[in-house]
N, C-alpha and C. Protein backbone atom coordinates (compact mmCIF):
# COMPACT_ATOMS: atom_id res chain seq x y z
N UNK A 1 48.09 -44.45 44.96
CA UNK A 1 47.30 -45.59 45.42
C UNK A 1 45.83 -45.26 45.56
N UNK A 2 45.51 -44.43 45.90
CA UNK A 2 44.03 -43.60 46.32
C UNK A 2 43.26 -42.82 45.40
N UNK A 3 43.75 -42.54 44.22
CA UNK A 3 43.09 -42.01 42.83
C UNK A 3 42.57 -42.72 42.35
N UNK A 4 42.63 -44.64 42.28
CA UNK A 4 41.22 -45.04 41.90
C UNK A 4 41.05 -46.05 42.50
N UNK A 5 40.43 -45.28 44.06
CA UNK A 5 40.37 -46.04 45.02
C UNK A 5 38.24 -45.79 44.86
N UNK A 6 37.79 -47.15 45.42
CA UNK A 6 36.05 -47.68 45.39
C UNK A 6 35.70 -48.02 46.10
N UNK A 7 34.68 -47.42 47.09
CA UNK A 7 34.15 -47.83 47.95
C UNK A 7 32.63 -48.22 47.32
N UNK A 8 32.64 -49.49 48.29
CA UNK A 8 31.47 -50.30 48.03
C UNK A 8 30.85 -50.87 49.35
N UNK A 9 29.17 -50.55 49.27
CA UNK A 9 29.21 -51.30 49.96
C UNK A 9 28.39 -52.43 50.33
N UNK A 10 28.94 -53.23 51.11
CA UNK A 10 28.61 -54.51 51.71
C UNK A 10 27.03 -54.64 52.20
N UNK A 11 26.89 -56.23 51.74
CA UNK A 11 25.46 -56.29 52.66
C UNK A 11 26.11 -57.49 53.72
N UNK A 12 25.26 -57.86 54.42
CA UNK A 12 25.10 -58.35 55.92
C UNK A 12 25.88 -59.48 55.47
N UNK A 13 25.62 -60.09 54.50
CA UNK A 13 26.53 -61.17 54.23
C UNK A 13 27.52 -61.41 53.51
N UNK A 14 27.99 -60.44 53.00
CA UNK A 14 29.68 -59.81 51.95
C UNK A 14 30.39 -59.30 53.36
N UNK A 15 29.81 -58.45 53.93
CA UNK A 15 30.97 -58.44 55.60
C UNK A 15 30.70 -59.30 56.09
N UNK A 16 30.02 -60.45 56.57
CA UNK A 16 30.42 -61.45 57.45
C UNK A 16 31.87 -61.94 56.52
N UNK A 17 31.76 -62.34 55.41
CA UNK A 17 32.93 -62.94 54.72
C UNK A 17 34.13 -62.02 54.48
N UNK A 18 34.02 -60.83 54.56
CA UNK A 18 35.12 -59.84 54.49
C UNK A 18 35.97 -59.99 55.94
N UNK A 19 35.38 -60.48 56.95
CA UNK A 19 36.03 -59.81 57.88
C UNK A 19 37.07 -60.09 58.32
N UNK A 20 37.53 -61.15 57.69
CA UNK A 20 39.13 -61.27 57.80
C UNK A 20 40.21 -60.50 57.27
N UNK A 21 39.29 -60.31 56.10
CA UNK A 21 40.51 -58.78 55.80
C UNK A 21 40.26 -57.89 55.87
N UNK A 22 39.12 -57.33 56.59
CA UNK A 22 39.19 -56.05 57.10
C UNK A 22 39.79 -55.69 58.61
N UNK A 23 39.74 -57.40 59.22
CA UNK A 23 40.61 -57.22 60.52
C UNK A 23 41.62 -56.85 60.20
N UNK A 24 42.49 -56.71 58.79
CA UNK A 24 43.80 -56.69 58.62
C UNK A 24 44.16 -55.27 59.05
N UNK A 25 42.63 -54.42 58.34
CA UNK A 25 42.75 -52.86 58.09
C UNK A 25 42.68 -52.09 59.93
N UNK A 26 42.08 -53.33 60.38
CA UNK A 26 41.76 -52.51 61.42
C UNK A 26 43.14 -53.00 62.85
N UNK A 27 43.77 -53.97 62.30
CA UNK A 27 45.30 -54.29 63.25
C UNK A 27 45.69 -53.44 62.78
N UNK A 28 46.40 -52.81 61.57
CA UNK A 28 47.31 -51.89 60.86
C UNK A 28 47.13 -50.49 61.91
N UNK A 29 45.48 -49.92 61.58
CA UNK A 29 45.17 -48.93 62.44
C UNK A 29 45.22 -48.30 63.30
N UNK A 30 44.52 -49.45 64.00
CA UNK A 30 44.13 -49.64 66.06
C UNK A 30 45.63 -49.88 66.08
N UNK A 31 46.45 -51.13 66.14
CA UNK A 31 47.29 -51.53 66.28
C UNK A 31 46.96 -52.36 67.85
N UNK A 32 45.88 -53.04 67.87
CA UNK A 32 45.55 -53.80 69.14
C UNK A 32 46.31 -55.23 69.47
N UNK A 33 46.33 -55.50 70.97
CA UNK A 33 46.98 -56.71 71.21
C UNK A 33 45.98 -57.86 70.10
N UNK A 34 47.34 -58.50 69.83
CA UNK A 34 46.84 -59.90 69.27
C UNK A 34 45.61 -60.64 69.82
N UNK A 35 46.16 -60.84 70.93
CA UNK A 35 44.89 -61.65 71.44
C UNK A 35 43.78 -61.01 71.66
N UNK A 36 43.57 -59.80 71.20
CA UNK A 36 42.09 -59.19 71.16
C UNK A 36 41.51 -59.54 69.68
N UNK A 37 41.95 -59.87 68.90
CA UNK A 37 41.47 -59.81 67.32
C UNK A 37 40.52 -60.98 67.20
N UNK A 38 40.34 -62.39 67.69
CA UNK A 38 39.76 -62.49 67.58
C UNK A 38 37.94 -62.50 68.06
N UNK A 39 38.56 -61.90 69.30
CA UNK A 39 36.97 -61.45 70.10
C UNK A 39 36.37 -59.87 69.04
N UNK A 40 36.98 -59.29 68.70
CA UNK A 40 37.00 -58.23 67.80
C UNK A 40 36.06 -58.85 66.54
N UNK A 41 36.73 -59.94 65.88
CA UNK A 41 36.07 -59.97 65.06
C UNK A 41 34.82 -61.27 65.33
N UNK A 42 34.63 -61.85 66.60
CA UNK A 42 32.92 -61.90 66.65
C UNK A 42 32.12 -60.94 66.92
N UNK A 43 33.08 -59.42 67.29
CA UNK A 43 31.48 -58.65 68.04
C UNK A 43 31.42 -58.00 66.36
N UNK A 44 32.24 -57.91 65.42
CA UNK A 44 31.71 -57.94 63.98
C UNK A 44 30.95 -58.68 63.50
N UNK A 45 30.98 -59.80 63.27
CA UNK A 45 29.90 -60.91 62.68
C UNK A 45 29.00 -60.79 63.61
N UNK A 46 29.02 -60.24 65.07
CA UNK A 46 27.55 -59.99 65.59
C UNK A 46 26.54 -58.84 65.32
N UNK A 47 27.68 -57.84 64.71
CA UNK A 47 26.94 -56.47 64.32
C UNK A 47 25.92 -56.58 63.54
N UNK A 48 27.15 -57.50 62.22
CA UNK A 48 26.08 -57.78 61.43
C UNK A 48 24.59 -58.11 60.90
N UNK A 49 24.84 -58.55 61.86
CA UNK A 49 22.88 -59.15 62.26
C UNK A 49 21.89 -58.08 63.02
N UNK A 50 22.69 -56.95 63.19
CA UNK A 50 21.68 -55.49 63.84
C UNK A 50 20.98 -55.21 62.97
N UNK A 51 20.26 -54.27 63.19
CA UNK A 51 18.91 -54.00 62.50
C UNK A 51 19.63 -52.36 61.78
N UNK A 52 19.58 -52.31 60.67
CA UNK A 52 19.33 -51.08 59.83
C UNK A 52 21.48 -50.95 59.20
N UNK A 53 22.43 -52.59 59.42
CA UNK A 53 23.58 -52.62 59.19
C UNK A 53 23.53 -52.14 58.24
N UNK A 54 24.33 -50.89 57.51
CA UNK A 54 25.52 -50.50 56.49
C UNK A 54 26.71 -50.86 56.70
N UNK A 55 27.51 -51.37 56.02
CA UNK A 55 28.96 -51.29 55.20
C UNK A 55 29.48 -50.93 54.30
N UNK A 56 30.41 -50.11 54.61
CA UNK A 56 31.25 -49.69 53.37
C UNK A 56 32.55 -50.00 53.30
N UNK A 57 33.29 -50.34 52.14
CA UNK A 57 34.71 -50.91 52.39
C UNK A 57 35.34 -49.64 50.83
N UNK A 58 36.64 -49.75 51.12
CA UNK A 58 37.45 -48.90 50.44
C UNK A 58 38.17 -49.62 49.86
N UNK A 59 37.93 -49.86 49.10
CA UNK A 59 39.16 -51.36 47.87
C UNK A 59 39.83 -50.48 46.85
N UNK A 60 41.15 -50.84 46.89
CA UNK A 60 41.99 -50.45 45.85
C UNK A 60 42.74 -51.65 45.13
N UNK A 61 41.82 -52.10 43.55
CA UNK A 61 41.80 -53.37 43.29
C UNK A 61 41.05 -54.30 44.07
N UNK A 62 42.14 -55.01 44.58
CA UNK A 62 41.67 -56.39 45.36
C UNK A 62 41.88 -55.94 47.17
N UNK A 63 42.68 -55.01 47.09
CA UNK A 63 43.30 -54.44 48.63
C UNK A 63 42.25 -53.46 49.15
N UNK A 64 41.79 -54.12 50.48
CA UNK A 64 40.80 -53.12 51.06
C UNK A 64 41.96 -52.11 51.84
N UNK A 65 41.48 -51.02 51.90
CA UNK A 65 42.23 -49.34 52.12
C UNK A 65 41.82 -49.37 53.55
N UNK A 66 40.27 -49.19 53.61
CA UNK A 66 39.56 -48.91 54.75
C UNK A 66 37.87 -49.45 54.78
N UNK A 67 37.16 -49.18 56.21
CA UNK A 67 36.06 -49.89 56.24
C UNK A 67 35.79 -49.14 57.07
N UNK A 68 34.09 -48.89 56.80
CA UNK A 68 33.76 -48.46 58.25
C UNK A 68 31.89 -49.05 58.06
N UNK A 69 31.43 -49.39 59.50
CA UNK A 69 29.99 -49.70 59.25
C UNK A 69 29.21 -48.99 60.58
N UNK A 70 28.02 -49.27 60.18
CA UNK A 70 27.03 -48.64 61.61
C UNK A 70 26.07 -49.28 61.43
N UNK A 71 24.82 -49.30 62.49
CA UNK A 71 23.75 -49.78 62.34
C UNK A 71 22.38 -49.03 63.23
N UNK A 72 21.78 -49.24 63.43
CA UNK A 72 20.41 -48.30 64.03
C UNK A 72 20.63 -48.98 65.75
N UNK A 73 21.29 -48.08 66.55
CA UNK A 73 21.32 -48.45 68.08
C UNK A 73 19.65 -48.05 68.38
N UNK A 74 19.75 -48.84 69.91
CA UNK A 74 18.80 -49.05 70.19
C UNK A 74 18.73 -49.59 71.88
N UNK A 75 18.03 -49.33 73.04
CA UNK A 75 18.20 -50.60 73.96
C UNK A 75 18.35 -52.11 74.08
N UNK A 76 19.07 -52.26 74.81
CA UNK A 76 19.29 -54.14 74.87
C UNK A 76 20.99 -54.18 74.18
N UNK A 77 21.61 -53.26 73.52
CA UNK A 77 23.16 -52.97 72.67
C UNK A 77 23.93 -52.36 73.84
N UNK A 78 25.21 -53.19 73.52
CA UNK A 78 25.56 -53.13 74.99
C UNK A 78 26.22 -51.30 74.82
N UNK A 79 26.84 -50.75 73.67
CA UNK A 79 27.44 -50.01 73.68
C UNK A 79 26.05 -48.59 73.96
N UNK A 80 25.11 -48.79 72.95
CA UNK A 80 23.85 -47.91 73.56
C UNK A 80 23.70 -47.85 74.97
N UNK A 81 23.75 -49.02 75.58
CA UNK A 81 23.02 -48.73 77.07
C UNK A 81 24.43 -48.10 78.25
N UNK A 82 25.65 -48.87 77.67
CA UNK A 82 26.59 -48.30 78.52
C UNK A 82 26.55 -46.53 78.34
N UNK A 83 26.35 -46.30 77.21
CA UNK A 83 26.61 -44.83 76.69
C UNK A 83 25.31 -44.34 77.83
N UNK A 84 24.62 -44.81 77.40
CA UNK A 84 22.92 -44.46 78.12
C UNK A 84 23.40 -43.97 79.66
N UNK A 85 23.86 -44.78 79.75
CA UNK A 85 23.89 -44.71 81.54
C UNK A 85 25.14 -43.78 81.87
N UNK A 86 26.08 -43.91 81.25
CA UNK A 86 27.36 -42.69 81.24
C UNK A 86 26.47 -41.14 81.57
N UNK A 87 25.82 -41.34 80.21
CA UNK A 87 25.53 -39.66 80.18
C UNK A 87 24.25 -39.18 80.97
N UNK A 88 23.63 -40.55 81.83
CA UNK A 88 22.56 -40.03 83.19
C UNK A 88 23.41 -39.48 84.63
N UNK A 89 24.54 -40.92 84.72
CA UNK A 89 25.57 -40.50 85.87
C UNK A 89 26.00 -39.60 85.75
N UNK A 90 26.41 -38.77 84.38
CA UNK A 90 27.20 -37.57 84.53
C UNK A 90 25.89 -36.09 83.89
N UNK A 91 24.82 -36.64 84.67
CA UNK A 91 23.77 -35.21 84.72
C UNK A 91 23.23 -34.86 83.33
N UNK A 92 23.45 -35.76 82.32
CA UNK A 92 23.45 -35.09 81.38
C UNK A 92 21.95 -35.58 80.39
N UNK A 93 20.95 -36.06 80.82
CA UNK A 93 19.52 -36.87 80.34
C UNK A 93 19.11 -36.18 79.00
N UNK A 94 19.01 -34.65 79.28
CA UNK A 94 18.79 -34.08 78.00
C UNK A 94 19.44 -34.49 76.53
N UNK A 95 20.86 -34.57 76.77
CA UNK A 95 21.41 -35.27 75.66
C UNK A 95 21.31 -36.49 75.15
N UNK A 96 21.05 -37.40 76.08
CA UNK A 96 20.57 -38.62 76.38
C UNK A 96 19.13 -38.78 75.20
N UNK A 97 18.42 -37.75 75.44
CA UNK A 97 17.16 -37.94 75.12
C UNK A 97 17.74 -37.46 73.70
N UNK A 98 18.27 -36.48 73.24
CA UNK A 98 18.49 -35.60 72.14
C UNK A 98 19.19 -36.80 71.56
N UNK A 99 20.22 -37.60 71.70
CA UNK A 99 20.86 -38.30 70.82
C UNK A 99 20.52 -39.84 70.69
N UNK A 100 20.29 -40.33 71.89
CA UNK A 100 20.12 -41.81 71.94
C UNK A 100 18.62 -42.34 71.87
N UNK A 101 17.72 -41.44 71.46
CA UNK A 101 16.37 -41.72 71.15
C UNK A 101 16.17 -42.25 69.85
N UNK A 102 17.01 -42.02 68.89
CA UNK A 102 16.94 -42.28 67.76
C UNK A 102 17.85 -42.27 66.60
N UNK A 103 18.83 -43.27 66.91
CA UNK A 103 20.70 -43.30 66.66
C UNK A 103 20.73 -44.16 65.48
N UNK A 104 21.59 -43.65 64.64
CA UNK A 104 22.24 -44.13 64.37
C UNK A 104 24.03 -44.29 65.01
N UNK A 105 24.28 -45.96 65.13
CA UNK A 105 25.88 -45.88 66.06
C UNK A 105 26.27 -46.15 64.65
N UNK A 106 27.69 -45.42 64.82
CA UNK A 106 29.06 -46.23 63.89
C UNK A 106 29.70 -46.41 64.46
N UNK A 107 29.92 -47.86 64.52
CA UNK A 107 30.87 -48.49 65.40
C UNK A 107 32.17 -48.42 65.08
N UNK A 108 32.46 -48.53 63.67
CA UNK A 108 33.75 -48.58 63.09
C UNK A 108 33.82 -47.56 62.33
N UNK A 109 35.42 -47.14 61.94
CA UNK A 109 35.82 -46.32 60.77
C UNK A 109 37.35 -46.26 60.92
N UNK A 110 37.87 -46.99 60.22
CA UNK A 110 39.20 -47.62 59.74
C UNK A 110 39.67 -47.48 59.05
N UNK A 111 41.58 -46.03 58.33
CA UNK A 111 41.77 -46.56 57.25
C UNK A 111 43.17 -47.00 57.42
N UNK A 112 43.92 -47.63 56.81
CA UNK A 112 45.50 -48.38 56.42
C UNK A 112 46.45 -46.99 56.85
N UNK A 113 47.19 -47.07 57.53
CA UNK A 113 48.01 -45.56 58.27
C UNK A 113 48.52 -45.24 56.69
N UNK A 114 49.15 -46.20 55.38
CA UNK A 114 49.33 -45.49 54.08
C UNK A 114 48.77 -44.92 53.29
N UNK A 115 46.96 -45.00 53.73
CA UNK A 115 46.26 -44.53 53.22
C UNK A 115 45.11 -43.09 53.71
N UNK A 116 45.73 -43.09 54.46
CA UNK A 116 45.19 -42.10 55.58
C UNK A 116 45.67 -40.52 54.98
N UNK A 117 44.32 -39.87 54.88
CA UNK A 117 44.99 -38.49 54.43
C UNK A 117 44.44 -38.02 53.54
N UNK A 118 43.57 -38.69 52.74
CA UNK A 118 43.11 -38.56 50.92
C UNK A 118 41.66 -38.65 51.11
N UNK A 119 41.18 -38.41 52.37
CA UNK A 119 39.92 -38.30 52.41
C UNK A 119 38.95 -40.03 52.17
N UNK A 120 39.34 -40.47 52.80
CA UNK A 120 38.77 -42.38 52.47
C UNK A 120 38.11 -41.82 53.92
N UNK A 121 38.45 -41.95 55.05
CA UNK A 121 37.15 -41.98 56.26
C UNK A 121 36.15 -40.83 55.97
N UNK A 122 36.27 -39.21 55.20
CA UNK A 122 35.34 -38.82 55.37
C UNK A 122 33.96 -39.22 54.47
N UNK A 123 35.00 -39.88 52.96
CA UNK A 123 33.87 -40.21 52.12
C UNK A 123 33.05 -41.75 52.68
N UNK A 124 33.86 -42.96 53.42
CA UNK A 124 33.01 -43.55 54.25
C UNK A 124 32.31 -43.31 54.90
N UNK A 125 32.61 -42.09 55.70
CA UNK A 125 31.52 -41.96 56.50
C UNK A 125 30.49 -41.00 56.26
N UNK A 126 30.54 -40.43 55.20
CA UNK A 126 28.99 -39.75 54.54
C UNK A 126 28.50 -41.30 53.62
N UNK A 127 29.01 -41.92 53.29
CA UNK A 127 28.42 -43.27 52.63
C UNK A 127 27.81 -43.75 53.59
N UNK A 128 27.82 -44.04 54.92
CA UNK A 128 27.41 -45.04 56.14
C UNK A 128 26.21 -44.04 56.41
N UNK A 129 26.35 -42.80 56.35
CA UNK A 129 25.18 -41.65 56.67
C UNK A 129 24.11 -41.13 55.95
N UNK A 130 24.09 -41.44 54.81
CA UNK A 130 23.35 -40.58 53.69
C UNK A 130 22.26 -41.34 53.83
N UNK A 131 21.15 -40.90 53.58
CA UNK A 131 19.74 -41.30 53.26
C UNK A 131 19.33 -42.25 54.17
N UNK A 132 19.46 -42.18 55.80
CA UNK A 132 19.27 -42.65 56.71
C UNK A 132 18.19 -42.58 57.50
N UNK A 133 17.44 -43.33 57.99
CA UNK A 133 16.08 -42.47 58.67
C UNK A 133 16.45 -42.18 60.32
N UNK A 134 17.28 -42.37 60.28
CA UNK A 134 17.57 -42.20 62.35
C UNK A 134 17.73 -40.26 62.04
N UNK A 135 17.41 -40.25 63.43
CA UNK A 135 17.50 -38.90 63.44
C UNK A 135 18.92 -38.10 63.64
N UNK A 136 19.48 -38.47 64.85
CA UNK A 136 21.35 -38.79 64.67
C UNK A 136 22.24 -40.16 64.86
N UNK A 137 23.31 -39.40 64.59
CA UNK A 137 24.14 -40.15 64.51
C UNK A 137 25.41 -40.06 65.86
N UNK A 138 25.60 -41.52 66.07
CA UNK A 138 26.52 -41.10 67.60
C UNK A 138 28.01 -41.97 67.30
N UNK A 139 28.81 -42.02 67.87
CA UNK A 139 29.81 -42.67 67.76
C UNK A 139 30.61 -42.66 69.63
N UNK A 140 31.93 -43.18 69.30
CA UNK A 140 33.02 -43.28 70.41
C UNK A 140 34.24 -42.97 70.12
N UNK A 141 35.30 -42.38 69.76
CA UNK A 141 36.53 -42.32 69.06
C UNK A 141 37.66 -41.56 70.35
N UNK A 142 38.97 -42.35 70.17
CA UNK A 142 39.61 -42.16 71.60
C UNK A 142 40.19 -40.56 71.91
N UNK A 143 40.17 -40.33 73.16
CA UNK A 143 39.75 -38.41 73.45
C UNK A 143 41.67 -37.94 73.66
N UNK A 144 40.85 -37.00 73.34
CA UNK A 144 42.68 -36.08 72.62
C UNK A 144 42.22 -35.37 70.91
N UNK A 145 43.40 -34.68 70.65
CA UNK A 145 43.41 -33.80 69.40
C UNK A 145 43.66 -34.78 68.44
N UNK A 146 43.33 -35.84 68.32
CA UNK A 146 43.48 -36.83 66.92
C UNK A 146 42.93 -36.57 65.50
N UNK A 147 43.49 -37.15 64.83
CA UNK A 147 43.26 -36.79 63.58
C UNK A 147 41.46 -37.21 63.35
N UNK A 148 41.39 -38.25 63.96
CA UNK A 148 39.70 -38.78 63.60
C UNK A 148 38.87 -38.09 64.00
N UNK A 149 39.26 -37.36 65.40
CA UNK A 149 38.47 -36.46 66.36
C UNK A 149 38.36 -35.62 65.41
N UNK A 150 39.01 -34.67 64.85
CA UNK A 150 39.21 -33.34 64.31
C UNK A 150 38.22 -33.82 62.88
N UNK A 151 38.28 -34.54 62.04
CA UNK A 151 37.58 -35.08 60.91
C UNK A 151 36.09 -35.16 61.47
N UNK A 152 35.71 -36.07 62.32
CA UNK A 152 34.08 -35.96 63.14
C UNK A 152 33.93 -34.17 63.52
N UNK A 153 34.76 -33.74 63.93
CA UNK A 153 34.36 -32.60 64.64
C UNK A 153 33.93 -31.64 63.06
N UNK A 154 34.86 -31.45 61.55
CA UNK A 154 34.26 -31.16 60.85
C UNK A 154 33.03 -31.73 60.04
N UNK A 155 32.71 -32.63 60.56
CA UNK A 155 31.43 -33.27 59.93
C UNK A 155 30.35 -33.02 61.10
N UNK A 156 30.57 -32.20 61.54
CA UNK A 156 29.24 -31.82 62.55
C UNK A 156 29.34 -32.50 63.69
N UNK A 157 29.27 -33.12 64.02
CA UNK A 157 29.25 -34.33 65.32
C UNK A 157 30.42 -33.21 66.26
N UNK A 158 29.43 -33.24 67.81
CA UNK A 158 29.89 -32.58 69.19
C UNK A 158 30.26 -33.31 69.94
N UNK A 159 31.18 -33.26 71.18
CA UNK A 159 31.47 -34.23 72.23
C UNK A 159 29.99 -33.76 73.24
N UNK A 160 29.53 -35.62 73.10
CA UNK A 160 28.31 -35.29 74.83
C UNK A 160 29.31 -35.79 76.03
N UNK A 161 30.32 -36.51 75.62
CA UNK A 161 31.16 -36.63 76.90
C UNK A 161 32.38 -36.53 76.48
N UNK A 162 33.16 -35.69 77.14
CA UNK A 162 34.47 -35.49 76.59
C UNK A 162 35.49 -36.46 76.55
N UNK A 163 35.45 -37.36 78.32
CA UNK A 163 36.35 -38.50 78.97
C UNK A 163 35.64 -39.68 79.24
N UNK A 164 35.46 -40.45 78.48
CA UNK A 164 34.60 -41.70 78.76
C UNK A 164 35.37 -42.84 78.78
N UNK A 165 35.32 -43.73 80.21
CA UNK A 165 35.95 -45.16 80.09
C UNK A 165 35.28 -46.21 79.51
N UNK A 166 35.10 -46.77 78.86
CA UNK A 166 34.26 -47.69 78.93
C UNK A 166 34.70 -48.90 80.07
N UNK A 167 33.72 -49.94 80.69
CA UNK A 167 34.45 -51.07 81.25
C UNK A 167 34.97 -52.03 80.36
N UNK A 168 36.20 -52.69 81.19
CA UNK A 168 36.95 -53.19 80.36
C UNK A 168 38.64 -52.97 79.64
N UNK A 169 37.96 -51.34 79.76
CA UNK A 169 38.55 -50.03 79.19
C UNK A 169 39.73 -49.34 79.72
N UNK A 170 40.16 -49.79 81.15
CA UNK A 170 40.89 -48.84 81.99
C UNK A 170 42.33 -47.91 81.52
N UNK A 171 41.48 -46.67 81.97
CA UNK A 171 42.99 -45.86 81.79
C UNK A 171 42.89 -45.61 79.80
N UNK A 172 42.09 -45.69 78.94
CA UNK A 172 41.76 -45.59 78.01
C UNK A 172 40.57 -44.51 77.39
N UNK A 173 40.83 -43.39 77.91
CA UNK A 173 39.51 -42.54 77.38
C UNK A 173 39.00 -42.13 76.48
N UNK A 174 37.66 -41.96 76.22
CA UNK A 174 37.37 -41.99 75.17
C UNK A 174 35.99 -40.30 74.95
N UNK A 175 36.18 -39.91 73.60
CA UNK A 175 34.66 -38.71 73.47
C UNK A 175 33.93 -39.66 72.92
N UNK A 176 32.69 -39.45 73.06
CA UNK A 176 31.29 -39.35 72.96
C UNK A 176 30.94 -38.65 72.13
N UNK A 177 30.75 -38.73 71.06
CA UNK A 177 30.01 -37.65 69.76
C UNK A 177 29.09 -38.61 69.08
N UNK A 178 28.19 -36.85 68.90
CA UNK A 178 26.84 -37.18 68.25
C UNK A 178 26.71 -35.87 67.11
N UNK A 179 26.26 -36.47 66.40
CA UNK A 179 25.47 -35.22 65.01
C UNK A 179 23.93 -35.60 65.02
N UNK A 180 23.51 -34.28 64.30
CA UNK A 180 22.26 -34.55 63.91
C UNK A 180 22.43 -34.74 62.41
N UNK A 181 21.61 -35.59 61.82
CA UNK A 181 21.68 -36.27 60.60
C UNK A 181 20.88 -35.00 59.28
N UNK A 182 21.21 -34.70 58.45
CA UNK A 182 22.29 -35.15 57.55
C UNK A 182 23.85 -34.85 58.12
N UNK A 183 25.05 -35.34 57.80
CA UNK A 183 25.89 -34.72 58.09
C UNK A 183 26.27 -33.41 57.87
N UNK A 184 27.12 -32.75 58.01
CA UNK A 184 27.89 -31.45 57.75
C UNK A 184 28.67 -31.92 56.65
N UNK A 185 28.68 -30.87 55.29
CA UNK A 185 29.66 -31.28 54.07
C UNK A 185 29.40 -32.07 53.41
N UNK A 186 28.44 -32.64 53.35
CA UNK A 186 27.54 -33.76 52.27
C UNK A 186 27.91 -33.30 51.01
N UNK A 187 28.72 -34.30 50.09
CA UNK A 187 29.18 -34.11 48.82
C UNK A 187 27.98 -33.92 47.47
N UNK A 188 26.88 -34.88 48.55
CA UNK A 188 25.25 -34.92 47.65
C UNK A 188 25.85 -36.17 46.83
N UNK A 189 26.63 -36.73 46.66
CA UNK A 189 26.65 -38.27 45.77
C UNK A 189 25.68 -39.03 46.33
N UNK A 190 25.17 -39.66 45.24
CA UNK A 190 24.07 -41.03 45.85
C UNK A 190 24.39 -41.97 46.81
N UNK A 191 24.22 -43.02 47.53
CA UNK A 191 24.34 -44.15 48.14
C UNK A 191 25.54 -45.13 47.38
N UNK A 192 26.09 -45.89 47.86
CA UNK A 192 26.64 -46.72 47.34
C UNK A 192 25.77 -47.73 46.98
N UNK A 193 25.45 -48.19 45.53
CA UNK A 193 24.82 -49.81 45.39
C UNK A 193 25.20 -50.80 45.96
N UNK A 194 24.38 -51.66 46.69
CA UNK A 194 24.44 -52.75 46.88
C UNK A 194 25.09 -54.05 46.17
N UNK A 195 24.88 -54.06 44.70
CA UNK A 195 25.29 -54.40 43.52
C UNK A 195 26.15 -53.94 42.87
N UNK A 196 26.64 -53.01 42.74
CA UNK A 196 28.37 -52.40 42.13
C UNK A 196 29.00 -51.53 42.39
N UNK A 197 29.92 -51.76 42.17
CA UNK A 197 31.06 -50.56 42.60
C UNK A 197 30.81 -49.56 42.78
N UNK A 198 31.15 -48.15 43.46
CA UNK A 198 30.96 -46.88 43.34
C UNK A 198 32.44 -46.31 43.31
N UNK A 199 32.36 -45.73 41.55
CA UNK A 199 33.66 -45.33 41.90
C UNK A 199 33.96 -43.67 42.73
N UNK A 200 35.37 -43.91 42.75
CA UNK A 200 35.68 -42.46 43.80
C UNK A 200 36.68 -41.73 43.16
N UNK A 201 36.96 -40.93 43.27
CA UNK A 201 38.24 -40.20 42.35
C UNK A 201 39.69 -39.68 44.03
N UNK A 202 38.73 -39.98 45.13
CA UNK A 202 39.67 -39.48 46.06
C UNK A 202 40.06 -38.19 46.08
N UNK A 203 39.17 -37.24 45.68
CA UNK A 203 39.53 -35.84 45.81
C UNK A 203 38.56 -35.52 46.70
N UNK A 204 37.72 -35.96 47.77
CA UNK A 204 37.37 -35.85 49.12
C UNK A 204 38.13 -37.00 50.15
């Protein structure tokens, strides 16, 4: 399924219209209550409209695999400022300053549990990273020895907080990782066009 699998990616207005089937990729995944999906997918169509949005989607044929996007955080974002204030309460400003001065967030990175394994999140997520002007890059991904954890952790990215709740969140913890940009393991492939396909061979 994943040997001639294409990631492409999206502009601001190909994911607003995708996002119904990429909610698909990301129920399969997450595996979240129903009645969260559709608040899920407005704080997507709200991303969209951030300043410095990438998307990338993983299509095999017509079937998206996986997706993942980010955009240039900043103050006034609710997930920047919650993070912001996490890592002052817990003593930690220096990092604060080191990572959230000049971020890139990825909010998402999603692939199909059948497709998981063949390297689709790491090549998304050097696609969402490459030729970026933020200085790093930060994320949230849930805390424990997970497979996603362990994938960020070889792409450079450190925990600034190991156990993070978010509100809302209870009893749900989460790490805090940040890289400094370029990533770790950069394949050196170009950007994905805006305009066509990029094919992949799936041997990352």
């Amino acid at each position: 399924m994943v040997d001639d699998t294409e990631l492409r990616e999206l502009d601001p207005r190909a994911f607003a219209h995708a996002v119904p089937a990429l909610l698909e990729v990301y129920e399969a995944a997450m595996r979240p209550p129903a009645e969260q999906l559709p608040g899920r997918a407005a704080i997507m169509n709200s991303h969209a409209s951030y300043p410095g949005f990438r998307s990338v989607a993983a299509l095999h044929g017509a079937d998206a695999l996986g997706f993942a996007y980010a955009f240039h955080g900043r103050p006034g974002q609710w997930w920047h400022d919650t993070v912001l204030e996490g890592l002052h309460d817990h003593g930690r400003p220096r990092l604060a300053r080191r990572y959230l001065s000049d971020p890139l967030e990825i909010a998402e990175v999603h692939v199909r549990p059948d497709a998981q394994g063949h390297g689709i999140g790491r090549a998304m997520l050097h696609a969402l990273c490459r030729d970026r002007p933020e200085r790093t890059a930060v994320l949230s991904t849930r805390a424990g020895p997970t497979v996603a954890r362990r994938l960020y952790l070889s792409c450079g990215f450190t925990d600034v907080l190991e156990e993070f709740t978010f509100p809302g969140s209870p009893g749900q913890p989460f790490a805090i990782m940040a890289a400094r940009l370029p990533l770790n393991g950069s394949d050196g492939r170009r950007p994905p066009d805006r305009s066509a396909w990029w094919p992949w061979n799936g041997s990352r």
